[in-house]
C-alpha atoms as a PDB file:
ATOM      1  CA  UNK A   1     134.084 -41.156-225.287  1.00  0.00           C
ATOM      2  CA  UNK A   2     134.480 -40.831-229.095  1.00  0.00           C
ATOM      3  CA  UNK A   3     137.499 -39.979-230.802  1.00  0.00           C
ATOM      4  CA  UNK A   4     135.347 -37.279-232.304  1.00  0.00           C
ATOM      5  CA  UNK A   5     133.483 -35.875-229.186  1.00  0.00           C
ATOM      6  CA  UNK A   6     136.870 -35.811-227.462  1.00  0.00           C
ATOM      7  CA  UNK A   7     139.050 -33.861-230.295  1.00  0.00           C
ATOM      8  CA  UNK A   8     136.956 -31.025-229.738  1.00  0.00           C
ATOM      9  CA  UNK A   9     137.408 -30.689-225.899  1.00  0.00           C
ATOM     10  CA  UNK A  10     139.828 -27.502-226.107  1.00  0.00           C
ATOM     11  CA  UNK A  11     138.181 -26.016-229.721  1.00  0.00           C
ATOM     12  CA  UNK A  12     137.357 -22.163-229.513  1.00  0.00           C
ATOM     13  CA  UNK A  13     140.044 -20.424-228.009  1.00  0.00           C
ATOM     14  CA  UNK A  14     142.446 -19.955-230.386  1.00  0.00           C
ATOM     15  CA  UNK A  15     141.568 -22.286-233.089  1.00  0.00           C
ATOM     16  CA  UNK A  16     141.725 -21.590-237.015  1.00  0.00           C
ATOM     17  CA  UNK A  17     140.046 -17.789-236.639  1.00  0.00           C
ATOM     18  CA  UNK A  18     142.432 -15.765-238.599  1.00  0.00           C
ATOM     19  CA  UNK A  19     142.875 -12.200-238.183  1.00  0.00           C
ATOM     20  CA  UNK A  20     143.789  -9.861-240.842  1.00  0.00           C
ATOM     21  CA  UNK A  21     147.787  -8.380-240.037  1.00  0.00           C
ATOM     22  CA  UNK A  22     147.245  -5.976-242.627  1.00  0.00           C
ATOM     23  CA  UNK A  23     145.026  -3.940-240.530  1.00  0.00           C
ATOM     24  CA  UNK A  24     145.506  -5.253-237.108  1.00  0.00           C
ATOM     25  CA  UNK A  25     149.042  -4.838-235.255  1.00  0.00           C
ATOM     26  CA  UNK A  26     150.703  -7.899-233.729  1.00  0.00           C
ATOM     27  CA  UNK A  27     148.916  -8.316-230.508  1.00  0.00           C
ATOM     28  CA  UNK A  28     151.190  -7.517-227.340  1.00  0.00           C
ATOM     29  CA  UNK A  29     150.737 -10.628-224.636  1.00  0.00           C
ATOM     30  CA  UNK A  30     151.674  -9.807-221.000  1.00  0.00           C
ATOM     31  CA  UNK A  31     149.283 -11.696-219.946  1.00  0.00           C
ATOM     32  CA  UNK A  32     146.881 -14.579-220.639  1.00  0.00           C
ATOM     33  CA  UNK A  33     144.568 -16.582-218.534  1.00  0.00           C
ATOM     34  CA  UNK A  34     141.915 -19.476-218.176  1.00  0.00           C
ATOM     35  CA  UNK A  35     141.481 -23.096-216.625  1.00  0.00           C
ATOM     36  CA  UNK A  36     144.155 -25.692-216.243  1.00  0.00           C
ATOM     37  CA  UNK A  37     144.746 -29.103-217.912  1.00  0.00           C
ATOM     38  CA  UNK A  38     148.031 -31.140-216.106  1.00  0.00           C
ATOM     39  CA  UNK A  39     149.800 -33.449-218.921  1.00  0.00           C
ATOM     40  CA  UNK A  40     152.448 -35.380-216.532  1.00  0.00           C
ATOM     41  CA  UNK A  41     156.137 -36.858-217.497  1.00  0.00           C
ATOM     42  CA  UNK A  42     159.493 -35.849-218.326  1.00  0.00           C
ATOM     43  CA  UNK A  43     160.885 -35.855-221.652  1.00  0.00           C
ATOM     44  CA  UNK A  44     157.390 -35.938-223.590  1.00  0.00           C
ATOM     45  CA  UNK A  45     158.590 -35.701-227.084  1.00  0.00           C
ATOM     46  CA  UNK A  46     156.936 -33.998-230.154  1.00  0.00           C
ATOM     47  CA  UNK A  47     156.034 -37.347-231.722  1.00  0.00           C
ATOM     48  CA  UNK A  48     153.565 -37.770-228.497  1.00  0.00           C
ATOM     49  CA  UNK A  49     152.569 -34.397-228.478  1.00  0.00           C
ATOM     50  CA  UNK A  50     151.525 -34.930-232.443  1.00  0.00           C
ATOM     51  CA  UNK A  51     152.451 -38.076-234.585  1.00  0.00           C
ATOM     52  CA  UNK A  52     154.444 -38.279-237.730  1.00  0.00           C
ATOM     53  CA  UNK A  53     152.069 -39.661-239.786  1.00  0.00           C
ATOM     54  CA  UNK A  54     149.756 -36.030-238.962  1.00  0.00           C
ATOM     55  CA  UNK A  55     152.484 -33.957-240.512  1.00  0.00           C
ATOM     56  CA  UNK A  56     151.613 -34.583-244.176  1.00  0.00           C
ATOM     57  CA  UNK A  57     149.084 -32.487-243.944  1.00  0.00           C
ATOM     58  CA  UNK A  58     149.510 -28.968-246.027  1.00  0.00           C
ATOM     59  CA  UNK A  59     148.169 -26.476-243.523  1.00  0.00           C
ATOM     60  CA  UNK A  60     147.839 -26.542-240.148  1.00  0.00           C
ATOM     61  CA  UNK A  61     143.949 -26.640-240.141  1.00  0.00           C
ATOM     62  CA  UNK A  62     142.840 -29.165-237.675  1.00  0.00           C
ATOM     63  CA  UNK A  63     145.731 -30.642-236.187  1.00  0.00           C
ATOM     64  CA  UNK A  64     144.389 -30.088-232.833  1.00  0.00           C
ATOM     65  CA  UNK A  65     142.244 -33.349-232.932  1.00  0.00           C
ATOM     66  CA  UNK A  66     145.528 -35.195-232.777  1.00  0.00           C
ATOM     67  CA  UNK A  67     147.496 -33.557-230.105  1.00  0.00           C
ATOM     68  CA  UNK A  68     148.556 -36.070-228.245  1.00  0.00           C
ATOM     69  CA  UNK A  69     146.174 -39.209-230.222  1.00  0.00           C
ATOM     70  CA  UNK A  70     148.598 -42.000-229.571  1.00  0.00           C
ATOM     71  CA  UNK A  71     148.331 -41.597-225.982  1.00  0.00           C
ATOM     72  CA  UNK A  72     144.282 -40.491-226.297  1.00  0.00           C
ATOM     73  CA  UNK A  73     143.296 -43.780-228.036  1.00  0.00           C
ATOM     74  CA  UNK A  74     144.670 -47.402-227.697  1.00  0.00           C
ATOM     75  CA  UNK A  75     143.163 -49.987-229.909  1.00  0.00           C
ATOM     76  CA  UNK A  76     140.287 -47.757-230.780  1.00  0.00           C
ATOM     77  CA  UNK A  77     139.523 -46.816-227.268  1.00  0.00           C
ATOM     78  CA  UNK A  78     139.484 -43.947-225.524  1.00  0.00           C
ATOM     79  CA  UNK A  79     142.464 -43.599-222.679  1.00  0.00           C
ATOM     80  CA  UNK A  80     142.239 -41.787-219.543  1.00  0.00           C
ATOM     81  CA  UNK A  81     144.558 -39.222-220.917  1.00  0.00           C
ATOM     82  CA  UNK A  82     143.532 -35.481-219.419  1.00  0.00           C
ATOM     83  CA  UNK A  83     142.906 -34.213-222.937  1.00  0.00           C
ATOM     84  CA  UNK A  84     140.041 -36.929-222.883  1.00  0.00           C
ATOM     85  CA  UNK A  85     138.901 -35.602-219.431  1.00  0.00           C
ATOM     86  CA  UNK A  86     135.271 -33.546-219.859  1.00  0.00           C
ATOM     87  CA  UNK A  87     136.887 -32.110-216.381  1.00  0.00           C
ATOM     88  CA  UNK A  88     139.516 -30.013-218.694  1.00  0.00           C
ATOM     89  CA  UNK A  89     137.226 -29.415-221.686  1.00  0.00           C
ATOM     90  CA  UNK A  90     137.816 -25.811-222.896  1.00  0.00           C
ATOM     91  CA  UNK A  91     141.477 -25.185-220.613  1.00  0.00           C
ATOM     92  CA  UNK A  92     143.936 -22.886-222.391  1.00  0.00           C
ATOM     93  CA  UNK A  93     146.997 -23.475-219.838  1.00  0.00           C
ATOM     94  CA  UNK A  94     148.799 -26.437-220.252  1.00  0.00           C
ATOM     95  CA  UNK A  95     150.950 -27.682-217.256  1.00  0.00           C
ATOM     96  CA  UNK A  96     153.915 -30.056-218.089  1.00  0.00           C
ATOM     97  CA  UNK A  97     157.325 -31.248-216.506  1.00  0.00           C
ATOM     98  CA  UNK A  98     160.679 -31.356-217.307  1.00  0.00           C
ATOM     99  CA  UNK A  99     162.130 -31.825-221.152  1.00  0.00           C
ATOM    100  CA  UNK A 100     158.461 -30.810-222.817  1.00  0.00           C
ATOM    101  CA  UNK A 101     158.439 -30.775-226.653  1.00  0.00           C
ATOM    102  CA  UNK A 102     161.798 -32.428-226.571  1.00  0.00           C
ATOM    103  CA  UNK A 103     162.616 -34.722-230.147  1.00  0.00           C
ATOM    104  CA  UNK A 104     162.421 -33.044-233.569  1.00  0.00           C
ATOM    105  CA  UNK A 105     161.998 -29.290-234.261  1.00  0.00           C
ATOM    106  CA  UNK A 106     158.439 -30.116-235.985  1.00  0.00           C
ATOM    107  CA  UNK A 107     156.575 -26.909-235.638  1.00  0.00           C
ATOM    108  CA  UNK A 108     153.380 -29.179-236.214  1.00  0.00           C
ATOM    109  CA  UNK A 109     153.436 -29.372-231.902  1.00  0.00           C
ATOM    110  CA  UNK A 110     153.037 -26.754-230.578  1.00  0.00           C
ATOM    111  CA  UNK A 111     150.487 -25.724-233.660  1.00  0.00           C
ATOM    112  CA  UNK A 112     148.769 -29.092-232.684  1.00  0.00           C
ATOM    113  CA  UNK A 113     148.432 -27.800-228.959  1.00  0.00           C
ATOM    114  CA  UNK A 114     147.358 -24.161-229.804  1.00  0.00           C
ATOM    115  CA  UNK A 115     144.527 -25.258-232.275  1.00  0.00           C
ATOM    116  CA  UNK A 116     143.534 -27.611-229.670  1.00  0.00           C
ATOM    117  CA  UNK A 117     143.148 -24.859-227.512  1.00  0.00           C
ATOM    118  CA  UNK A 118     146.148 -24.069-225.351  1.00  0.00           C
ATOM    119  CA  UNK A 119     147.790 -20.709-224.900  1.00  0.00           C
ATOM    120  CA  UNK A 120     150.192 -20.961-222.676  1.00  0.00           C
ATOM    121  CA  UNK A 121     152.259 -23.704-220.918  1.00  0.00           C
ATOM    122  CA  UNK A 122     154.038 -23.701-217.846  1.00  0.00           C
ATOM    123  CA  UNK A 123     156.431 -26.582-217.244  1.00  0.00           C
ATOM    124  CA  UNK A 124     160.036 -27.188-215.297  1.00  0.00           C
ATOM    125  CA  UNK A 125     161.817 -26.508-218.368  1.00  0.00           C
ATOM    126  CA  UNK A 126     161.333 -27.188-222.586  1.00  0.00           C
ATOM    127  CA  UNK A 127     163.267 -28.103-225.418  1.00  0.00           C
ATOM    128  CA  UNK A 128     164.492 -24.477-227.267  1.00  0.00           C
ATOM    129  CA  UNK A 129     163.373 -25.362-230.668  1.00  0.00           C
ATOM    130  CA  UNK A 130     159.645 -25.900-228.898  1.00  0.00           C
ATOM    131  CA  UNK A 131     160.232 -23.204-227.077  1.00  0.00           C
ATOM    132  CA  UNK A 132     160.966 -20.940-229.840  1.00  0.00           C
ATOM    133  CA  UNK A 133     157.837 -22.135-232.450  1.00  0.00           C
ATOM    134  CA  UNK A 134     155.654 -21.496-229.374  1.00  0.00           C
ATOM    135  CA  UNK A 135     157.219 -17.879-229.500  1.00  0.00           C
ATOM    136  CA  UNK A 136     155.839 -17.505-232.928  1.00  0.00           C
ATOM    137  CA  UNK A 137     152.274 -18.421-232.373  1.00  0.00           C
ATOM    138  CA  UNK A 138     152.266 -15.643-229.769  1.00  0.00           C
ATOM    139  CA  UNK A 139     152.323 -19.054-227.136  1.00  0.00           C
ATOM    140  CA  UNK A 140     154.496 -18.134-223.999  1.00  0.00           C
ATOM    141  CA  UNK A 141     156.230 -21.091-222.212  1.00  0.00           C
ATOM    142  CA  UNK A 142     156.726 -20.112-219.006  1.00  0.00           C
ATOM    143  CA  UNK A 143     159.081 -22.141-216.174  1.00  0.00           C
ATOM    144  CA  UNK A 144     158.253 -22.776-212.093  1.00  0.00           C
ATOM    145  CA  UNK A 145     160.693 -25.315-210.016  1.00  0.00           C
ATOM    146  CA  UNK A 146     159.972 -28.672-209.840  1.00  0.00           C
ATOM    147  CA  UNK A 147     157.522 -28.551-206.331  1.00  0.00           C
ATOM    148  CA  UNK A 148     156.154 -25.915-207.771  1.00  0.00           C
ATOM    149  CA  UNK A 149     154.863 -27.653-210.748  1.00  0.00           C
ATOM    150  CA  UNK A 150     154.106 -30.685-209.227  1.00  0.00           C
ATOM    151  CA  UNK A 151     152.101 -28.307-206.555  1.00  0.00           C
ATOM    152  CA  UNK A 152     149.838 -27.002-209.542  1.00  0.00           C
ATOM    153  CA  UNK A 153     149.263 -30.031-211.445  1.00  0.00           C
ATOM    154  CA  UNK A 154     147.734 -31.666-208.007  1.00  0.00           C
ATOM    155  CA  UNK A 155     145.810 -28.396-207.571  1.00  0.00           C
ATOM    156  CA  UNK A 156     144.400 -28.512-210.855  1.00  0.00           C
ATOM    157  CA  UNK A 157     143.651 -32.141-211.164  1.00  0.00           C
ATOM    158  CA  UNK A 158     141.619 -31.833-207.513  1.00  0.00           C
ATOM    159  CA  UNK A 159     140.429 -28.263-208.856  1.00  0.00           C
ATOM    160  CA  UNK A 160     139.722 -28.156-211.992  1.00  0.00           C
ATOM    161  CA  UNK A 161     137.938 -24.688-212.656  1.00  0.00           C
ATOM    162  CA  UNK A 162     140.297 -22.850-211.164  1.00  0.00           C
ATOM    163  CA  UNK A 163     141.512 -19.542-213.257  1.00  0.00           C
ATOM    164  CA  UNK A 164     145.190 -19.681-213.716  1.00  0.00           C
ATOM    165  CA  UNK A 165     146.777 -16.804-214.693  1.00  0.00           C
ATOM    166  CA  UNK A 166     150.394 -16.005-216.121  1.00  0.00           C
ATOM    167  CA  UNK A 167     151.621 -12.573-216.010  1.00  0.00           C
ATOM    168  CA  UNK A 168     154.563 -13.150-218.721  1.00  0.00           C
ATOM    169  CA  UNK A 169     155.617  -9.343-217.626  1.00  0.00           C
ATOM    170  CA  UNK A 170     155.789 -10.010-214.566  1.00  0.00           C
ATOM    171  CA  UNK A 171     157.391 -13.509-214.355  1.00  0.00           C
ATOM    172  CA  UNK A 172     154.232 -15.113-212.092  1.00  0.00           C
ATOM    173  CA  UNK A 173     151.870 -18.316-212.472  1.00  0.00           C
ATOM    174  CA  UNK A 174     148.358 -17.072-209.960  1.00  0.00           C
ATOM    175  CA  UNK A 175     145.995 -19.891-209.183  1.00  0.00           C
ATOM    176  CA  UNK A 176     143.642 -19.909-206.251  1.00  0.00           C
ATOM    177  CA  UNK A 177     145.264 -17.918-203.117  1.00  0.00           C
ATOM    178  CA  UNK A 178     148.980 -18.779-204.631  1.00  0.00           C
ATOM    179  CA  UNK A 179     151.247 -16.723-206.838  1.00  0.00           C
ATOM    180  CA  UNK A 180     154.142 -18.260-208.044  1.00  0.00           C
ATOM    181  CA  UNK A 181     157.802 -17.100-209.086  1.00  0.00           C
ATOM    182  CA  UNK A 182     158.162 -18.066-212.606  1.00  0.00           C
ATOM    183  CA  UNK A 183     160.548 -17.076-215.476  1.00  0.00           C
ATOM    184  CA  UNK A 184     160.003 -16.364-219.001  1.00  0.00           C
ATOM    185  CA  UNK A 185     163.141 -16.363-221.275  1.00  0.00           C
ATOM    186  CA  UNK A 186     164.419 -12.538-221.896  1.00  0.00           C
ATOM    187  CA  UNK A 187     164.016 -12.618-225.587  1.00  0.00           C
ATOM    188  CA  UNK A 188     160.374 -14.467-225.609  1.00  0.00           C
ATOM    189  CA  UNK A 189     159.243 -11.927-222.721  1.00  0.00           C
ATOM    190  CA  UNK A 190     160.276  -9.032-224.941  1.00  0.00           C
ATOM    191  CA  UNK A 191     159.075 -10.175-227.576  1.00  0.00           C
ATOM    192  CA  UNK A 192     155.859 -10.705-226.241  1.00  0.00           C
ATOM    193  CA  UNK A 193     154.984  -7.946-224.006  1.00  0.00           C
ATOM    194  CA  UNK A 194     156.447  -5.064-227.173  1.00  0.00           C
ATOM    195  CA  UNK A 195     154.290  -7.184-229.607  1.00  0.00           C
ATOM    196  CA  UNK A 196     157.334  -7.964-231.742  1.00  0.00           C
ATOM    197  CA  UNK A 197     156.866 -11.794-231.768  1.00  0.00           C
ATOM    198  CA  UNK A 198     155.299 -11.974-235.185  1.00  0.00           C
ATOM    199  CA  UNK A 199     157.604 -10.903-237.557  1.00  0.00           C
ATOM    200  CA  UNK A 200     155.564 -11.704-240.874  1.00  0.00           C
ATOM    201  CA  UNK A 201     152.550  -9.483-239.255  1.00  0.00           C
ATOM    202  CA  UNK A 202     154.854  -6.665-238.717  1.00  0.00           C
ATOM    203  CA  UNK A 203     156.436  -6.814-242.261  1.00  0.00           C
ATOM    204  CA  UNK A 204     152.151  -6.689-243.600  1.00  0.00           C
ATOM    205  CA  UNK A 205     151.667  -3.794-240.541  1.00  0.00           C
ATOM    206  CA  UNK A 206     154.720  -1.772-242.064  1.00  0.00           C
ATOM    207  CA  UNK A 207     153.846  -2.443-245.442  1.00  0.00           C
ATOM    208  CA  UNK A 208     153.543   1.200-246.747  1.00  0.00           C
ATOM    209  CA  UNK A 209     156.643   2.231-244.760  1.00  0.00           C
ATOM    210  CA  UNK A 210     158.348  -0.938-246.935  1.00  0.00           C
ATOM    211  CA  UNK A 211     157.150   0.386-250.159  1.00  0.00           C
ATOM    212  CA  UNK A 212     158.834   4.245-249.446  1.00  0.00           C
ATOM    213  CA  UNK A 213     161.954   2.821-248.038  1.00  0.00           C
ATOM    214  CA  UNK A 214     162.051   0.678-251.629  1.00  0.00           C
ATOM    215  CA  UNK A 215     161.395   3.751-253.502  1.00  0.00           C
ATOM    216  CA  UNK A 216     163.657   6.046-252.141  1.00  0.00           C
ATOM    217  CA  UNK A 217     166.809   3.704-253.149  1.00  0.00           C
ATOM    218  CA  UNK A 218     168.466   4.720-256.099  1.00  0.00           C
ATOM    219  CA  UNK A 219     169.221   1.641-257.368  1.00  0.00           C
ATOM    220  CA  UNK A 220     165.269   0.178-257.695  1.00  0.00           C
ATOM    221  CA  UNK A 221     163.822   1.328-260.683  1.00  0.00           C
ATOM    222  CA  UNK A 222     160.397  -0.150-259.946  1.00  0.00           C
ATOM    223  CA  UNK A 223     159.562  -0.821-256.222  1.00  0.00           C
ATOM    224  CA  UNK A 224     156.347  -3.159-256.611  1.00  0.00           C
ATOM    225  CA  UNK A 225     156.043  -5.017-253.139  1.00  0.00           C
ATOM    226  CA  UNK A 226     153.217  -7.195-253.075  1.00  0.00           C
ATOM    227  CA  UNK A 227     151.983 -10.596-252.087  1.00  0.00           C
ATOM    228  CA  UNK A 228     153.643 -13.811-254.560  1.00  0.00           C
ATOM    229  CA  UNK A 229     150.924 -15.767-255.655  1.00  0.00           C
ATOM    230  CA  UNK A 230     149.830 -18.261-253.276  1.00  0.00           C
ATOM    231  CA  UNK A 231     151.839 -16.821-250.369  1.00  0.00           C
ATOM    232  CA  UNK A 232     150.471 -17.368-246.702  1.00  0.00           C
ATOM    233  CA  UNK A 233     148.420 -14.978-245.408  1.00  0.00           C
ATOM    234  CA  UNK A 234     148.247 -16.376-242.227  1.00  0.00           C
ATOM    235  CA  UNK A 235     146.261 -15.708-238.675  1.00  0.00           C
ATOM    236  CA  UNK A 236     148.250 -15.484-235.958  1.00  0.00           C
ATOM    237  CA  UNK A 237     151.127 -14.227-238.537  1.00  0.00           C
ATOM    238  CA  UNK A 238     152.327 -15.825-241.618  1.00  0.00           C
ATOM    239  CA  UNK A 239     153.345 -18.604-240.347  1.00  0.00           C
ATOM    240  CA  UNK A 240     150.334 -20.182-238.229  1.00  0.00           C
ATOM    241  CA  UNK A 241     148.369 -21.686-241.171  1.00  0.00           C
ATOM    242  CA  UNK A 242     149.639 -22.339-244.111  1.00  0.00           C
ATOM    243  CA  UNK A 243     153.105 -25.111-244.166  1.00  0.00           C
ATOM    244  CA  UNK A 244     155.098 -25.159-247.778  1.00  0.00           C
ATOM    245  CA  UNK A 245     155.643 -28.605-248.909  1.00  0.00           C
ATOM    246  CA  UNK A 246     159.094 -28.253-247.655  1.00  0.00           C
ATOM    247  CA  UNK A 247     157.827 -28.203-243.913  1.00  0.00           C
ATOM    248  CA  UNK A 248     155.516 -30.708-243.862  1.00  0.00           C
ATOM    249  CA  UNK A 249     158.721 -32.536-242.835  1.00  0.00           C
ATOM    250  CA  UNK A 250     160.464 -32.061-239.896  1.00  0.00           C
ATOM    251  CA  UNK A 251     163.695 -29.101-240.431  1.00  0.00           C
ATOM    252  CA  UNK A 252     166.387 -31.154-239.429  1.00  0.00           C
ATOM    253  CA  UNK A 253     165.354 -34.563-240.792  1.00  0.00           C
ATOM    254  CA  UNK A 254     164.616 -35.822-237.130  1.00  0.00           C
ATOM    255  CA  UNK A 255     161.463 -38.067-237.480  1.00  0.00           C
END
């Protein structure tokens, strides 16, 4: 399989589409659903999940070609790796172990994964930091128990069309006759499910309520609240597709 023809297995269901926040609220996720794709190991680290040498990039645009391309390609040649597997060519639900997204707090991984396609993981547990920049893509990470995990990877490796669903309300991962405990953090579950996770879309939605609050002070003479020149305007909020220069490094100088 080509590097190319293989990039694009998980294209469509997120992607680059932006929406407009100006006129659309934040969208309120208590649930999402579609087909499976197990990635297996503890402690994979946001350098495998998308390499350093990706992150020079200024947007976002297209990083999901190189979600995990070290361990896609060796020497030129494809691997075996699942995100190489036709079997798991347009899955949205990524299904990890323990320590996911573990390393530095690059928010280029978990962009990498939704522009690939994913949008949601469920895992044994994940690093906060990826955690958290999933949270503001509107990308819940969602936890089972080990057995559990282990259970559904098997299922959906042997299965591989099966619909997954995770109810982030209701704290459950459903797949074939099964429905599994889960847990989603407090603050990511609220956020999600009162559709307050984007918090540059609901600064665009509230825009007009903004501009009053600004003119009723006493102190603003002139209350003139529009876009800087060249700010984001992103998709999935502000923050989904456009990096400043000062991101395209990792935030805490980890790489």
């Amino acid at each position: 399989m080509s590097g190319e023809s293989s990039a694009e297995a998980g294209s469509g269901t997120r992607g680059d589409a932006d929406t407009d926040p100006d006129s659309e609220p934040v969208e309120i996720i208590e649930e999402t659903s579609g087909t499976g794709i197990p990635v297996r190991g503890n402690d994979i680290d946001t350098d495998q999940i998308i390499p350093a040498r990706y992150l020079k990039a200024i947007t976002f645009d297209g990083l999901g070609e190189y979600a995990f391309y070290d361990q896609r390609f060796r020497n030129g040649e494809a691997t075996d790796h699942p995100f190489n597997d036709d079997r798991f060519r347009g899955a949205s639900i990524l299904v990890v172990n323990a320590n996911f997204g573990c390393g530095s707090s690059r928010e280029h991984a978990p962009q990498a994964l939704a522009r690939w396609g994913i949008d949601a993981v469920v895992g044994e547990s994940f690093a906060e930091i990826f955690a958290g920049n999933c949270l503001a893509l509107g990308m819940p990470t969602v936890t089972a128990n080990e057995e559990e995990i282990r259970q559904l990877q098997d299922h959906v490796s042997e299965f591989p069309d099966t619909e997954i669903s995770v109810d982030v309300a209701a704290e459950t991962v459903s797949y074939g006759e099964r429905t599994v405990e889960a847990n989603v953090d407090t603050a990511q579950r609220t956020a999600l499910v009162e559709g307050v996770w984007d918090t540059t879309a609901l600064l665009k939605s509230n825009r007009e309520t903004i501009h009053g609050t600004a003119r009723s002070l006493p102190y603003v003479e002139s209350a003139s609240i529009e876009s800087a020149p060249g700010a984001p305007d992103g998709g999935r909020g502000g923050n989904t597709d456009t990096e400043t220069e000062a991101g395209a490094t990792d935030r805490a100088g980890y790489d």
